[in-house]
Protein backbone atom coordinates (compact mmCIF):
# COMPACT_ATOMS: atom_id res chain seq x y z
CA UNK A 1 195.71 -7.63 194.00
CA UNK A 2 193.17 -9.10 191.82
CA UNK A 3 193.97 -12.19 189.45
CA UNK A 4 191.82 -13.62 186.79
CA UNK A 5 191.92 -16.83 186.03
CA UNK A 6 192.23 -19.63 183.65
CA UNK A 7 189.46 -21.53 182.31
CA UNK A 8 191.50 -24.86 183.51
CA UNK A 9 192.22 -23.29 186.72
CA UNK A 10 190.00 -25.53 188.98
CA UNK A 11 191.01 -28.64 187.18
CA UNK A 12 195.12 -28.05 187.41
CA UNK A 13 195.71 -25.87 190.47
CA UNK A 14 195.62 -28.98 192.93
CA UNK A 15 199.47 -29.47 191.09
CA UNK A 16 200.61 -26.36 192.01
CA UNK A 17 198.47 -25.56 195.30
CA UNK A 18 200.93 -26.13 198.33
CA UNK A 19 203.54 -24.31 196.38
CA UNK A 20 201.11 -21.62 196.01
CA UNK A 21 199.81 -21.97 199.44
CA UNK A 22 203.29 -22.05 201.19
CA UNK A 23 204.55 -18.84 199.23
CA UNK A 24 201.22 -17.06 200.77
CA UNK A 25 201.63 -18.11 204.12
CA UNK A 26 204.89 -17.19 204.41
CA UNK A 27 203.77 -13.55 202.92
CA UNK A 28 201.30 -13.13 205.43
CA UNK A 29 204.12 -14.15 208.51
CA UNK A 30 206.26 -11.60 207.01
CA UNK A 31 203.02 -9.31 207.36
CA UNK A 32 202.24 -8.50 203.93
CA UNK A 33 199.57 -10.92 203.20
CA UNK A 34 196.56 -9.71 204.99
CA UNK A 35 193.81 -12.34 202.87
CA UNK A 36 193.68 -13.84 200.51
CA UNK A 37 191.36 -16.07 198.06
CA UNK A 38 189.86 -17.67 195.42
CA UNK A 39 186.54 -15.99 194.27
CA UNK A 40 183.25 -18.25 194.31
CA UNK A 41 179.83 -19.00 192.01
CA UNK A 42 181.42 -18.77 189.51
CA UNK A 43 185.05 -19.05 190.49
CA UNK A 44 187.01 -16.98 187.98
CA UNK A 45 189.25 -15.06 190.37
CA UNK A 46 190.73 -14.53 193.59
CA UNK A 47 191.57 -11.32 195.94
CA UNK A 48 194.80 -10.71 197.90
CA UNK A 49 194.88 -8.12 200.12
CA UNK A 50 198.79 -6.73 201.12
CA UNK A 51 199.93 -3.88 203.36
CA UNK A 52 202.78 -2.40 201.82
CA UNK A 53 204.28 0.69 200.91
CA UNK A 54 204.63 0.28 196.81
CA UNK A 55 202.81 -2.34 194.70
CA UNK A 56 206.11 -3.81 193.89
CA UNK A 57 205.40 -6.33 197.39
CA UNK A 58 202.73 -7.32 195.52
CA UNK A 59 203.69 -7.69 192.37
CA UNK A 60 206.90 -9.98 193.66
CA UNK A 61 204.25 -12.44 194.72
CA UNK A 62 202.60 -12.23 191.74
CA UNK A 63 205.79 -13.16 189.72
CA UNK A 64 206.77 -15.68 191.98
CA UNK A 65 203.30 -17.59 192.45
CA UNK A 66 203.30 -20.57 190.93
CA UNK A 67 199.51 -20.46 189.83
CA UNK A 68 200.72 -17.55 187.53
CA UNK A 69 204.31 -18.95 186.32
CA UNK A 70 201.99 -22.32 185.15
CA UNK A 71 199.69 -20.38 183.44
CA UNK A 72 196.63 -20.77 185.91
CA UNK A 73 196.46 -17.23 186.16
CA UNK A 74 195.32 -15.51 183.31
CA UNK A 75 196.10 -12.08 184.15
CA UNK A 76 196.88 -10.42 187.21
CA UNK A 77 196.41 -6.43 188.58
CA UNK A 78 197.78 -4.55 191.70
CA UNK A 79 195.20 -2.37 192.71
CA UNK A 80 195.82 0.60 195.58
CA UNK A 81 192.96 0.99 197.83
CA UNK A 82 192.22 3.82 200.18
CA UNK A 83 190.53 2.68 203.06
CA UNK A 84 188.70 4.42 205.30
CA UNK A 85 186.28 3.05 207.82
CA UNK A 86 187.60 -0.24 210.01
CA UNK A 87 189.91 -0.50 212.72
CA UNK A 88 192.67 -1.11 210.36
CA UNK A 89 191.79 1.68 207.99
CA UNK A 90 194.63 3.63 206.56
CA UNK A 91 192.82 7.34 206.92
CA UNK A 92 189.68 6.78 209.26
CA UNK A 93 186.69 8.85 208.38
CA UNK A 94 184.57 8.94 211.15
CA UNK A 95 180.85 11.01 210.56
């Protein structure tokens, strides 16, 4: 999942952080939440990579994050992507 966003977002998300940071955690124990992060020079976005079966477990945590309820996040988009070279590929290619 990708999310852009706002051009306060550096400035206000230290209000809403361990919310934010709690609700990811607890993604990633339930094994969803591979990584995630805020995107740096300049910082204007963040990447978080799930394992799931539909975009909807994605999308949950998008609705429920409170960087994107408070307006931090400008916009966010779930993205599918087919992997394929990595132990933890989804279709390994090998040459």
């Amino acid at each position: 999942m990708l999310y852009e966003v706002a051009p306060d977002y550096l400035e206000r998300r230290g209000e809403f952080r361990a919310e934010h940071l709690a609700l990811a955690w607890e993604s990633a124990q339930r094994g969803e939440l591979i990584l995630g992060g805020a995107l740096t020079d300049p910082a204007d976005g963040a990447v978080l990579l799930f394992t799931a079966d539909t975009p909807e477990v994605p999308a949950a945590f998008a609705k429920a994050d409170p960087y994107v309820l408070n307006g931090l996040v400008a916009k966010w988009t779930v993205r599918g992507w087919h992997t394929v070279v990595g132990e933890l590929a989804h279709a390994p290619v090998h040459p």
